[in-house]
PDB file of N, CA and C in Angstrom:
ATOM      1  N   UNK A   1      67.266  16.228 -16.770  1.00  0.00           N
ATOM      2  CA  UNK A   1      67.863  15.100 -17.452  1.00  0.00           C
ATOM      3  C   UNK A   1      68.806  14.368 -16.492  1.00  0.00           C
ATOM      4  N   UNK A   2      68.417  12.965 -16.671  1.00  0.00           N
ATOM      5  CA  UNK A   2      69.140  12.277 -15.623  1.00  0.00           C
ATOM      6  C   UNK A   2      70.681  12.001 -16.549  1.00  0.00           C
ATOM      7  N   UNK A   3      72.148  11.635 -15.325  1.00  0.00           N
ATOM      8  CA  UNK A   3      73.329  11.576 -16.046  1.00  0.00           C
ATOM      9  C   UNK A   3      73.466  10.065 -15.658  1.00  0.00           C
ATOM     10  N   UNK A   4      73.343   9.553 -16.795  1.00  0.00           N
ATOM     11  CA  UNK A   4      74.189   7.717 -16.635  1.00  0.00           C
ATOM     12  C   UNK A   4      75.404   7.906 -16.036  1.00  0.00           C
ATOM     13  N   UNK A   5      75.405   7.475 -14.742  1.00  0.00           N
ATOM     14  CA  UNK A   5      76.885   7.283 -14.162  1.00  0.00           C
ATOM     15  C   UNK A   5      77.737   5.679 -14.965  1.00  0.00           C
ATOM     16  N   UNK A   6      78.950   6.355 -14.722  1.00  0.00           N
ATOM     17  CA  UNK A   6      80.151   5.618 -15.210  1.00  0.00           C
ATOM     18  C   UNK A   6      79.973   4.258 -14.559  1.00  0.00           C
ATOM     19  N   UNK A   7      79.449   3.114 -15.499  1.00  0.00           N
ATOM     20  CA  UNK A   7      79.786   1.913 -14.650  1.00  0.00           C
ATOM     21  C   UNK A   7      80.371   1.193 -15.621  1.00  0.00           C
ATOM     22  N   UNK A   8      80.746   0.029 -15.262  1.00  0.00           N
ATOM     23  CA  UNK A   8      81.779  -1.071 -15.694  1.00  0.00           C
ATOM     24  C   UNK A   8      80.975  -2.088 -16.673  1.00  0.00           C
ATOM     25  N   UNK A   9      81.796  -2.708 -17.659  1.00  0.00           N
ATOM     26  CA  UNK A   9      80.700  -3.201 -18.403  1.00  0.00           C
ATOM     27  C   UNK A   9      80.513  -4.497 -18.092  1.00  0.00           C
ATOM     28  N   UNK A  10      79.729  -5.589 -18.506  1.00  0.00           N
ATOM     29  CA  UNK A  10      79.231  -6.832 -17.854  1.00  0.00           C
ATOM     30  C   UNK A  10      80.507  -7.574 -17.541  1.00  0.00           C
ATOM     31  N   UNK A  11      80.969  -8.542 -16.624  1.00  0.00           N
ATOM     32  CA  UNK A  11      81.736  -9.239 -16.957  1.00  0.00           C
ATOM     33  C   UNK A  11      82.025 -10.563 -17.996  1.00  0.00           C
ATOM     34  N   UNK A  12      83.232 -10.544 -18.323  1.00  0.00           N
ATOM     35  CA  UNK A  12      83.230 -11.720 -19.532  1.00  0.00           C
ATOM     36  C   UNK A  12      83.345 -12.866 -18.713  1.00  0.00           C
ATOM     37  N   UNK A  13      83.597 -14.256 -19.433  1.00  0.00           N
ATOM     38  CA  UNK A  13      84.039 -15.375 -19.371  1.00  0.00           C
ATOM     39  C   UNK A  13      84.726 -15.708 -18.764  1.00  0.00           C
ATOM     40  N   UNK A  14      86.439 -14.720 -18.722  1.00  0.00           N
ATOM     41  CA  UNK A  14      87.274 -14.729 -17.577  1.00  0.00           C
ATOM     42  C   UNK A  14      87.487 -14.272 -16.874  1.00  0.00           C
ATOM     43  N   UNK A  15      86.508 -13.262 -16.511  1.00  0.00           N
ATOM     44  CA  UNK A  15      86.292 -12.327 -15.124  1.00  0.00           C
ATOM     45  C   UNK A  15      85.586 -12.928 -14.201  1.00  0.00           C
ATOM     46  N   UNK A  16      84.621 -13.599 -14.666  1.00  0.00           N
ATOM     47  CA  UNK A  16      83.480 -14.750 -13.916  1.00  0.00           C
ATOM     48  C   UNK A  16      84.245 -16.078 -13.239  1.00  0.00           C
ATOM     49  N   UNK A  17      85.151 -16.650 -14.291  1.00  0.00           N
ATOM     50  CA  UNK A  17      85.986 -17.754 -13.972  1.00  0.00           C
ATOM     51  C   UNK A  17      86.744 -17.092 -12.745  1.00  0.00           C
ATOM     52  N   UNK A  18      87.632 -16.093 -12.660  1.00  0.00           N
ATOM     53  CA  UNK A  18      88.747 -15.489 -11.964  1.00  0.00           C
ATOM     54  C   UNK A  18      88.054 -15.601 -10.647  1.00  0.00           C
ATOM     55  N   UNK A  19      86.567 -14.737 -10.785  1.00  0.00           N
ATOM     56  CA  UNK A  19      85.897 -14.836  -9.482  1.00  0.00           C
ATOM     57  C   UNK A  19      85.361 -15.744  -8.742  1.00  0.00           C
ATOM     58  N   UNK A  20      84.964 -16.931  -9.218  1.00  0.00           N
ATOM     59  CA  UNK A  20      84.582 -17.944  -8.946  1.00  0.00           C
ATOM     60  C   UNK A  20      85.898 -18.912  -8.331  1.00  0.00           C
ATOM     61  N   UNK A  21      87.383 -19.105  -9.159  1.00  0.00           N
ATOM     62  CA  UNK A  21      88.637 -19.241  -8.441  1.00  0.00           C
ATOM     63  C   UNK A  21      88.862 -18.626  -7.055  1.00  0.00           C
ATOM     64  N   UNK A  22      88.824 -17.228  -7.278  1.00  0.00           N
ATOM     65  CA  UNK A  22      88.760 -16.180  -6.336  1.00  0.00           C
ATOM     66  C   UNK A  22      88.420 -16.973  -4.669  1.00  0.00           C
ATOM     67  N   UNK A  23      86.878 -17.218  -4.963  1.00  0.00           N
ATOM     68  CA  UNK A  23      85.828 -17.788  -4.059  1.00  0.00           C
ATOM     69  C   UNK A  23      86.481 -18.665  -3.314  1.00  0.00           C
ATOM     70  N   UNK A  24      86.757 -19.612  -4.553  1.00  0.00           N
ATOM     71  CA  UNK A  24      86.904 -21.070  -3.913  1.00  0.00           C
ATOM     72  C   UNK A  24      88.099 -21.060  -3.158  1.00  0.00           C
ATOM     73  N   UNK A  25      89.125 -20.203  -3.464  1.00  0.00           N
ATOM     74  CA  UNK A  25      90.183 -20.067  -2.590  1.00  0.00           C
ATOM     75  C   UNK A  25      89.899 -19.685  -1.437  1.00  0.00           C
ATOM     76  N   UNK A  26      89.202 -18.613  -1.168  1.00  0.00           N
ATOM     77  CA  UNK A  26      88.922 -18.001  -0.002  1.00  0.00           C
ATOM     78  C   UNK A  26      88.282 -18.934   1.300  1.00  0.00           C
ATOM     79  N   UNK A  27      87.347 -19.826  -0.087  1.00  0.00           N
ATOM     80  CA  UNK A  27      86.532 -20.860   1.277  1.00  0.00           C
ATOM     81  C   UNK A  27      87.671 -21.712   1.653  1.00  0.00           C
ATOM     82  N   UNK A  28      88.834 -22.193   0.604  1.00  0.00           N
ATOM     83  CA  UNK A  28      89.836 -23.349   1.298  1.00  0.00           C
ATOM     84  C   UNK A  28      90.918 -22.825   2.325  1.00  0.00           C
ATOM     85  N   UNK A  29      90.704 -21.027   2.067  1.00  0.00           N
ATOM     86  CA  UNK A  29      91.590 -20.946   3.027  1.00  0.00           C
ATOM     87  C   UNK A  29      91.122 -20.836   4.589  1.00  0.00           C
ATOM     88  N   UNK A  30      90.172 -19.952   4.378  1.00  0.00           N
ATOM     89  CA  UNK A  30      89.275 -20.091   5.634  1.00  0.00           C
ATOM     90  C   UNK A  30      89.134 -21.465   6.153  1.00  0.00           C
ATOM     91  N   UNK A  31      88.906 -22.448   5.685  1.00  0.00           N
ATOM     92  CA  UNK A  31      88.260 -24.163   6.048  1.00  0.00           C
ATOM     93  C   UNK A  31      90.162 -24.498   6.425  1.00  0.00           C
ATOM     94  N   UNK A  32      91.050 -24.277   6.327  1.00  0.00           N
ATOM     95  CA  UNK A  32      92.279 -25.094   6.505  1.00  0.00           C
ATOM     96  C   UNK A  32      92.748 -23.761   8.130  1.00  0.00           C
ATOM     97  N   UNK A  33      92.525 -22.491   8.235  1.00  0.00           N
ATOM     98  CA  UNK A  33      92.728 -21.965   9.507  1.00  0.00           C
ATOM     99  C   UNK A  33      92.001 -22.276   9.829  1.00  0.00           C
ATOM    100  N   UNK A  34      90.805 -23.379  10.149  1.00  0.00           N
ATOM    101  CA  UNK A  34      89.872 -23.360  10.485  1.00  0.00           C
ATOM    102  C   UNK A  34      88.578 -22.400  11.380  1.00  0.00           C
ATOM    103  N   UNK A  35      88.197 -21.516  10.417  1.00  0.00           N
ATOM    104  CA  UNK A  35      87.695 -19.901  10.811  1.00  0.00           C
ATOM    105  C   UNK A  35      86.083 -20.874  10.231  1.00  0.00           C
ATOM    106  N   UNK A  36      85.169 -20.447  10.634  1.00  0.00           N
ATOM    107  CA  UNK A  36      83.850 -20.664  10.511  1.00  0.00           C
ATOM    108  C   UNK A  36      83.361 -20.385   8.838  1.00  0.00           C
ATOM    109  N   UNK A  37      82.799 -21.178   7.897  1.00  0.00           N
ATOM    110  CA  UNK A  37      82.497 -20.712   7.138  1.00  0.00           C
ATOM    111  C   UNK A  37      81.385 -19.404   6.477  1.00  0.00           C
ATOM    112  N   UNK A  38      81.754 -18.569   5.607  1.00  0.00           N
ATOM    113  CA  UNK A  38      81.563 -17.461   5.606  1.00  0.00           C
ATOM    114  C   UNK A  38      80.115 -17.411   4.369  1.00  0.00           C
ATOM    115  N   UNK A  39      79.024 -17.456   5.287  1.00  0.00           N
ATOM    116  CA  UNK A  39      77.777 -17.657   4.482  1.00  0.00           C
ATOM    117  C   UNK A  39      77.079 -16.587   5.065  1.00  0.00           C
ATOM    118  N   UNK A  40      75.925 -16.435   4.274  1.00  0.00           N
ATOM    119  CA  UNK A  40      74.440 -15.121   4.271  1.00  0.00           C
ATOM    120  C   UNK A  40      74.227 -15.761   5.586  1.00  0.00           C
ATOM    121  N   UNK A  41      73.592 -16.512   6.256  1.00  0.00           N
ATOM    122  CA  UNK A  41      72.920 -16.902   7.498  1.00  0.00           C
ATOM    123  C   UNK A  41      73.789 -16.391   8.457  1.00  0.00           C
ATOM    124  N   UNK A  42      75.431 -17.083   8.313  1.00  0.00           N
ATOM    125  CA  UNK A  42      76.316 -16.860   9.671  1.00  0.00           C
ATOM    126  C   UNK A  42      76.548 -15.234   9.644  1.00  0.00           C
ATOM    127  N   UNK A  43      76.639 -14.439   8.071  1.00  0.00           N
ATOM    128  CA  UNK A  43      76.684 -12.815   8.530  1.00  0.00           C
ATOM    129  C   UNK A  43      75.496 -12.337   9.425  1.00  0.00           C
ATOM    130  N   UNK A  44      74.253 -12.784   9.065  1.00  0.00           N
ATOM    131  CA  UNK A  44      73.028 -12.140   9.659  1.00  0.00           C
ATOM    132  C   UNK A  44      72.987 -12.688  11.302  1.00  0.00           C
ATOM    133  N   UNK A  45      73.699 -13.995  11.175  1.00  0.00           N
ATOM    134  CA  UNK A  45      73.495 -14.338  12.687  1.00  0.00           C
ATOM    135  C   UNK A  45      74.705 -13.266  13.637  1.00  0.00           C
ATOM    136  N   UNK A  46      75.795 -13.214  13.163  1.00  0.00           N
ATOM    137  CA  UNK A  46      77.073 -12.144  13.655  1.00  0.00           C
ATOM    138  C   UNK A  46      76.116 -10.698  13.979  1.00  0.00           C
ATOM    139  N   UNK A  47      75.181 -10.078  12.908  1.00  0.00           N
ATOM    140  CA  UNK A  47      74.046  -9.000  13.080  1.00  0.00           C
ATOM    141  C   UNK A  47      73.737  -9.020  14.097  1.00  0.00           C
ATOM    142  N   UNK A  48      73.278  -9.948  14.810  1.00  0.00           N
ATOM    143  CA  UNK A  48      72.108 -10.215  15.751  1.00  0.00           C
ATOM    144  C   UNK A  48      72.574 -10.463  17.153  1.00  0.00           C
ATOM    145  N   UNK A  49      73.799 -10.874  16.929  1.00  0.00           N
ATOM    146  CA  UNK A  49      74.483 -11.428  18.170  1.00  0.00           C
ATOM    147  C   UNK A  49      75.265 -10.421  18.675  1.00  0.00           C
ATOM    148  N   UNK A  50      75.324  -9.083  18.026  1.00  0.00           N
ATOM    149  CA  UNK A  50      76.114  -7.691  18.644  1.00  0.00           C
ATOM    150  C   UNK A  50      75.318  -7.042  19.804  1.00  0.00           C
TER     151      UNK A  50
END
């Protein structure tokens, strides 16, 4: 018998909002030190370039 591990339940309305705030902060802060923006392509390209 398999054991359902302990997970978290869906997020609501203002967990989604929070994260999405979250985000957008992160990209304005990054874009104002001006640090490269932080996307799927530029991680995989950082991969490749080690």
């Amino acid at each position: 018998m398999i054991e359902k591990e302990c997970s978290l339940p869906p997020f609501g309305a203002a967990e989604r909002k929070a994260m999405r705030q979250a985000s957008r902060a992160e990209e304005e802060f990054r874009r104002s030190k001006g640090y490269p923006p932080n996307t799927l392509w530029g991680k995989i390209k950082r991969l490749f370039q080690e």
